[in-house]
C-alpha atoms as a PDB file:
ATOM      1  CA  UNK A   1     -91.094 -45.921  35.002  1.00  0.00           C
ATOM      2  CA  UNK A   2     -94.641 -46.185  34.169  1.00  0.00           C
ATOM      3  CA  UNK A   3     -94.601 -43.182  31.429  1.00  0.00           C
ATOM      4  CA  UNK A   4     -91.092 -44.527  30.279  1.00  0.00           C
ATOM      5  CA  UNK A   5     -92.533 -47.725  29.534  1.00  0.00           C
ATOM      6  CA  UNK A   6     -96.098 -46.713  28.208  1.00  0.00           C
ATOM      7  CA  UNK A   7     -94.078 -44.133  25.425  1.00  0.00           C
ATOM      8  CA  UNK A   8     -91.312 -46.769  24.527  1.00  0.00           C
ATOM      9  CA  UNK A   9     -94.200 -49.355  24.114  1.00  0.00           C
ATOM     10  CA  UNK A  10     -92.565 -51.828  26.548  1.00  0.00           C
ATOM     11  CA  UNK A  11     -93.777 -54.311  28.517  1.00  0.00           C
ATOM     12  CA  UNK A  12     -92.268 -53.975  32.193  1.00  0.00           C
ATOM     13  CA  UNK A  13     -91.361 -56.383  34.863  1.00  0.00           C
ATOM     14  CA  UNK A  14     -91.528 -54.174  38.221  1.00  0.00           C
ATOM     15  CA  UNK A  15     -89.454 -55.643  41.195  1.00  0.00           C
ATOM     16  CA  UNK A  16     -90.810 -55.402  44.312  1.00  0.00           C
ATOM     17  CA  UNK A  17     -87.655 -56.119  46.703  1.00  0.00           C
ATOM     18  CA  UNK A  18     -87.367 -56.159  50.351  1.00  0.00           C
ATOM     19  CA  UNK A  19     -86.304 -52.438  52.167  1.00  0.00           C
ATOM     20  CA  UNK A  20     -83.881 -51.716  54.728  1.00  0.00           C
ATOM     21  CA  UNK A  21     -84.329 -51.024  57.659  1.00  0.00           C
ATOM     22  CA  UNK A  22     -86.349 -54.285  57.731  1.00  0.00           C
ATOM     23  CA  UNK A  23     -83.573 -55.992  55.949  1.00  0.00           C
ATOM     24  CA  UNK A  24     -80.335 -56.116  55.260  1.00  0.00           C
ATOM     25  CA  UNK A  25     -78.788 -53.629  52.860  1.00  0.00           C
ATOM     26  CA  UNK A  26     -78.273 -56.726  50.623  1.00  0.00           C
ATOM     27  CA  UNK A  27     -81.801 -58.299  50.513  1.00  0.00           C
ATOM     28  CA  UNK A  28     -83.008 -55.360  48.048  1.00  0.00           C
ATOM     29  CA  UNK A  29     -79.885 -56.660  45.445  1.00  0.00           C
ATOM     30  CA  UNK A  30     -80.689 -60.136  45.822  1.00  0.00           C
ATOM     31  CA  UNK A  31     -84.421 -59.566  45.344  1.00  0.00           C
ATOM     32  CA  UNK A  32     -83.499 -57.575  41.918  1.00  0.00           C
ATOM     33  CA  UNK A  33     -81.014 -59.833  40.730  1.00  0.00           C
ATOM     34  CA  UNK A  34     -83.663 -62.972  41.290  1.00  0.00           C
ATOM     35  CA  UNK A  35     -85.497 -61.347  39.049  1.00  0.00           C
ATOM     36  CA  UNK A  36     -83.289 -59.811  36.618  1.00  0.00           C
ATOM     37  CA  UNK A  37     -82.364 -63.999  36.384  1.00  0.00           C
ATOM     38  CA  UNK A  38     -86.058 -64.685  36.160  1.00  0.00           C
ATOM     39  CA  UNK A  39     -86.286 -62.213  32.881  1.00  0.00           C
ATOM     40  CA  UNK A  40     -82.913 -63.899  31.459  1.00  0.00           C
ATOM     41  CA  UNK A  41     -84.256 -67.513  31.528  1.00  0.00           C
ATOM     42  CA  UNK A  42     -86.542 -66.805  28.983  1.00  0.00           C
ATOM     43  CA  UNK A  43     -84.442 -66.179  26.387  1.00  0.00           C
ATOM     44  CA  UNK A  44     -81.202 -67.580  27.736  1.00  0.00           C
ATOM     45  CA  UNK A  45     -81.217 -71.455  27.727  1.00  0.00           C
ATOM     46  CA  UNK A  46     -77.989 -71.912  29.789  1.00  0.00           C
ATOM     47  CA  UNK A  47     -79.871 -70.503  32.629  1.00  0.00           C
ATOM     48  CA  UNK A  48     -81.972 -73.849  34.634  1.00  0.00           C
ATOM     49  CA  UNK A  49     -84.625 -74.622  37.361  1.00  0.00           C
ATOM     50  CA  UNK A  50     -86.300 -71.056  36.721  1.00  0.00           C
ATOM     51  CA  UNK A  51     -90.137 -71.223  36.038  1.00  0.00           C
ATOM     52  CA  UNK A  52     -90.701 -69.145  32.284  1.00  0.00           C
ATOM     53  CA  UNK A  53     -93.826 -67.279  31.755  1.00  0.00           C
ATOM     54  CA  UNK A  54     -94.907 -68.321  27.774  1.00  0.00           C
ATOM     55  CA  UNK A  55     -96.779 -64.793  27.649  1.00  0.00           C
ATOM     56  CA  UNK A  56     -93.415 -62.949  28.513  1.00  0.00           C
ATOM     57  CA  UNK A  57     -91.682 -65.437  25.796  1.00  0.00           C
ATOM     58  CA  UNK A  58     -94.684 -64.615  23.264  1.00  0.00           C
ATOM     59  CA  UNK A  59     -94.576 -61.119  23.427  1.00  0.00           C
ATOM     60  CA  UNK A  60     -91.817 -59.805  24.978  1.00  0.00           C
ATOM     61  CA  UNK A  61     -88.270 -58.408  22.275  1.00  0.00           C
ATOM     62  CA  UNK A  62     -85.540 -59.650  23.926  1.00  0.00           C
ATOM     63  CA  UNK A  63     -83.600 -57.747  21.850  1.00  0.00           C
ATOM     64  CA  UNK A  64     -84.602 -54.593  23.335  1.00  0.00           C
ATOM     65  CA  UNK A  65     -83.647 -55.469  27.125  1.00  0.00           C
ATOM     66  CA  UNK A  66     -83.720 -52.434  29.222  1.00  0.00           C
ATOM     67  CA  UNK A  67     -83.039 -52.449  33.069  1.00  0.00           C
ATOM     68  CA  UNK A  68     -84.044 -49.053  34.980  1.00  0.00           C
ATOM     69  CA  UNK A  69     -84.943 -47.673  38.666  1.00  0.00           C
ATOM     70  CA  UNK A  70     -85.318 -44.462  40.122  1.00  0.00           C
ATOM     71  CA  UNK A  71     -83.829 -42.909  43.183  1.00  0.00           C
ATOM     72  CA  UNK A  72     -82.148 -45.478  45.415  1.00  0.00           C
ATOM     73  CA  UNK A  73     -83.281 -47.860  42.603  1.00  0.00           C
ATOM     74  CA  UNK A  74     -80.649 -46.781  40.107  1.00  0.00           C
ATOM     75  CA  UNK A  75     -78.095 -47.727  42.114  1.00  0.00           C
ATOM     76  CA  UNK A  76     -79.668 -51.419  42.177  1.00  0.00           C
ATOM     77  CA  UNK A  77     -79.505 -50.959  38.119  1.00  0.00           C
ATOM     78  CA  UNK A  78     -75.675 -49.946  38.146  1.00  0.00           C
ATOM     79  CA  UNK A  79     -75.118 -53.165  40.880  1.00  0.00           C
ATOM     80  CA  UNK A  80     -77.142 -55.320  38.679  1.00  0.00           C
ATOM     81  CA  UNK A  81     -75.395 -54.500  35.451  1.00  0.00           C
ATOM     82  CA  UNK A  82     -71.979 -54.680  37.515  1.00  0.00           C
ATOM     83  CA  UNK A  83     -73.269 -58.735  39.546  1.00  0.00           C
ATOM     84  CA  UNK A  84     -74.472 -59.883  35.374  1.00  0.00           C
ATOM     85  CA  UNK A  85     -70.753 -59.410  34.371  1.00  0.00           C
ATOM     86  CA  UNK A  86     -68.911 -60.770  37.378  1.00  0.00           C
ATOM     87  CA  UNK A  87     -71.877 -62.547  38.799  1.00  0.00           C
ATOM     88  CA  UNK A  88     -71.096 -61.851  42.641  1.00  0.00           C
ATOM     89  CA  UNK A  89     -71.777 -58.798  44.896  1.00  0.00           C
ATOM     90  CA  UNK A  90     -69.848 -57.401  47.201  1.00  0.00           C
ATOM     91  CA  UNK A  91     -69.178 -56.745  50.887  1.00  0.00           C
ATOM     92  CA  UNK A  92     -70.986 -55.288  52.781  1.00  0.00           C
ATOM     93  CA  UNK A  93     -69.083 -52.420  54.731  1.00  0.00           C
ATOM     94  CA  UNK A  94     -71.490 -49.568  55.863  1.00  0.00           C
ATOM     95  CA  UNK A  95     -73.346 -46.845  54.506  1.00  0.00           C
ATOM     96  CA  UNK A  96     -70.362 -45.722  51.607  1.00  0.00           C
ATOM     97  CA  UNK A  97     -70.795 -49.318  50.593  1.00  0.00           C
ATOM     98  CA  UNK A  98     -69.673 -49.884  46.590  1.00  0.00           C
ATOM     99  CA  UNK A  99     -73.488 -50.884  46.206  1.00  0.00           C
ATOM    100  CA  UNK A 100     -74.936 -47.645  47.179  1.00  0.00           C
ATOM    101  CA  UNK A 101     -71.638 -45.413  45.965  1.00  0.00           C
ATOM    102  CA  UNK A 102     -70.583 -47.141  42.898  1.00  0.00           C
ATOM    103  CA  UNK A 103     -67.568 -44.412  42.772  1.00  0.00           C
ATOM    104  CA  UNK A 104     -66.078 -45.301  45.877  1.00  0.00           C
ATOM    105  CA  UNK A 105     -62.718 -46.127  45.615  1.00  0.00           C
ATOM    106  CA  UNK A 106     -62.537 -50.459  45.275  1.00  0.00           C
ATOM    107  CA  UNK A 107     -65.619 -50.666  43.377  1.00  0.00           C
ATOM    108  CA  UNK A 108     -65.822 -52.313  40.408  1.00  0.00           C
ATOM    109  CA  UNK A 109     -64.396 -50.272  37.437  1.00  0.00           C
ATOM    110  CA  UNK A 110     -67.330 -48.223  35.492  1.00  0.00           C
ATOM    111  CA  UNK A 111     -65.190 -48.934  31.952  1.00  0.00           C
ATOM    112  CA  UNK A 112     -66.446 -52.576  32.347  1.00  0.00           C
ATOM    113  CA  UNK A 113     -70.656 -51.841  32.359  1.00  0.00           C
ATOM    114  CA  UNK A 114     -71.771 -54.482  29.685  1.00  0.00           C
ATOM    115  CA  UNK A 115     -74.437 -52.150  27.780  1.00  0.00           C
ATOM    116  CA  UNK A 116     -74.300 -50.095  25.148  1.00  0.00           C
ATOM    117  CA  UNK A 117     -76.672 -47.180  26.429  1.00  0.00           C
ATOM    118  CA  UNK A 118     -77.426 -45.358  30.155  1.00  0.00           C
ATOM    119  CA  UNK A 119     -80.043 -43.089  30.390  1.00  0.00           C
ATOM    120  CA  UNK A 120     -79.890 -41.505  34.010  1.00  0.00           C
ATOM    121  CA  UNK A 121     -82.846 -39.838  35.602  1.00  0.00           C
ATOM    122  CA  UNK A 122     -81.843 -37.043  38.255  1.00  0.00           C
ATOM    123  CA  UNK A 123     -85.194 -35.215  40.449  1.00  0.00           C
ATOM    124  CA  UNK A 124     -84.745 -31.745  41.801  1.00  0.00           C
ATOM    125  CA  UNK A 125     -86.020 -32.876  45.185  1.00  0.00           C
ATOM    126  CA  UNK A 126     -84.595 -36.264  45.400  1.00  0.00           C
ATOM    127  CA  UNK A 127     -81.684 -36.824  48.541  1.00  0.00           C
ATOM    128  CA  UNK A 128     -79.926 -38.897  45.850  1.00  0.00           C
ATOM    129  CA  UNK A 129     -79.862 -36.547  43.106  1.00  0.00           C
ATOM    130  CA  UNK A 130     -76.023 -35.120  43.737  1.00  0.00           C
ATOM    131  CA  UNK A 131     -74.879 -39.104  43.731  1.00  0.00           C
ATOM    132  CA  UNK A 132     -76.886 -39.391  40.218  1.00  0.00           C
ATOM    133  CA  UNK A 133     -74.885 -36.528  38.779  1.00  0.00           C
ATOM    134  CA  UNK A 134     -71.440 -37.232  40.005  1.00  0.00           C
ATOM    135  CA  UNK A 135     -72.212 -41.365  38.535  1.00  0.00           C
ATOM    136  CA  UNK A 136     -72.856 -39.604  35.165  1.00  0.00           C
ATOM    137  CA  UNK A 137     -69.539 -37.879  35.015  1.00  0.00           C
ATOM    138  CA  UNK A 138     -67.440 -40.671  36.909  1.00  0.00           C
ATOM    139  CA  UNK A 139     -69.209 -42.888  33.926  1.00  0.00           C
ATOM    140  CA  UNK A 140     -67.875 -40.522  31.486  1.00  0.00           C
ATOM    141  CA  UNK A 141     -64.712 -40.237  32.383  1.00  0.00           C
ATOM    142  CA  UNK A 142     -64.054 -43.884  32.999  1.00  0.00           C
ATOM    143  CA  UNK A 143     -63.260 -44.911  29.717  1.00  0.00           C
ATOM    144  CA  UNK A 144     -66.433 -46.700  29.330  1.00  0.00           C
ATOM    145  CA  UNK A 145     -67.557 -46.535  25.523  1.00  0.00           C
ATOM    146  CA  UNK A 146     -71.122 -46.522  25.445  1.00  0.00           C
ATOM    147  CA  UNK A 147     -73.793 -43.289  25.207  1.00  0.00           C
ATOM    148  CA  UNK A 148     -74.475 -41.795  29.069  1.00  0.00           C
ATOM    149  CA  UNK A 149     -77.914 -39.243  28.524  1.00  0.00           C
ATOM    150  CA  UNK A 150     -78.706 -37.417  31.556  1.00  0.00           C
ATOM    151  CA  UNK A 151     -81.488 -36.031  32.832  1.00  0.00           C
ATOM    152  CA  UNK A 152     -82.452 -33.666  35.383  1.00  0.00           C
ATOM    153  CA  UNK A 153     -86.240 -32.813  36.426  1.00  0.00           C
ATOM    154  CA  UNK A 154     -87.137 -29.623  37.985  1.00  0.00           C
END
């Protein structure tokens, strides 16, 4: 994310949210959504009782938003995308839960991700790589009619 952000000229606001075992499965998606809330309050008034940062407000473009993770953190992305349009999470039911395996069958449609763009990282060596592939295609084919870009590192 570091390079990403360094070549697009970005400034970044890194999340550092609690892990399982530690925690619940659910404490990492509340961490990220805190803050994905934190970043919308300063440029969305309806959102109250959130502290702004006037540097972020200063120099951040709001109108080039971009939300990303790698590995286990892209599927905190998709579930943070999928809680800002219907503004709840899910469940929790186990380790094929609709957070980690957006594609299961019950989870929230792909057609309905509110962006325009998805740019999805897939490493050689990363346990999570197969999951990052099959998202791009189940993206694809859901209807959904924004750009998907893939890709893979070897």
């Amino acid at each position: 994310m570091n390079l990403l952000a360094s070549k697009a000229n970005a400034i970044v606001v890194s999340v550092e949210y609690r892990l399982a075992p530690e925690h619940h499965l659910a404490a990492a998606y509340q961490d990220s959504w805190t803050a994905l809330q934190w970043v919308a309050s300063h440029f969305d008034d309806q959102i109250k009782d959130i502290e702004i940062d006037t540097w972020l407000i200063n120099h951040g473009d709001f109108a080039k938003f971009f939300i990303g993770g790698d590995s286990a953190g892209g599927s905190i992305v998709h579930n943070m995308l999928m809680q800002a349009r219907n503004e709840k999470l899910h469940a929790i039911d186990g380790i094929d839960n609709s957070m980690i395996n957006p594609m299961k069958v019950g989870a929230p449609s792909l057609i309905g991700l509110p962006c325009k763009k998805l740019f999805v990282c897939c490493a050689e060596k990363d346990e999570l790589r197969q999951r990052g592939l099959q998202y791009v295609e189940a993206v694809k084919k859901s209807g959904w009619m924004g750009e998907v870009k893939l890709r893979v590192r070897f």
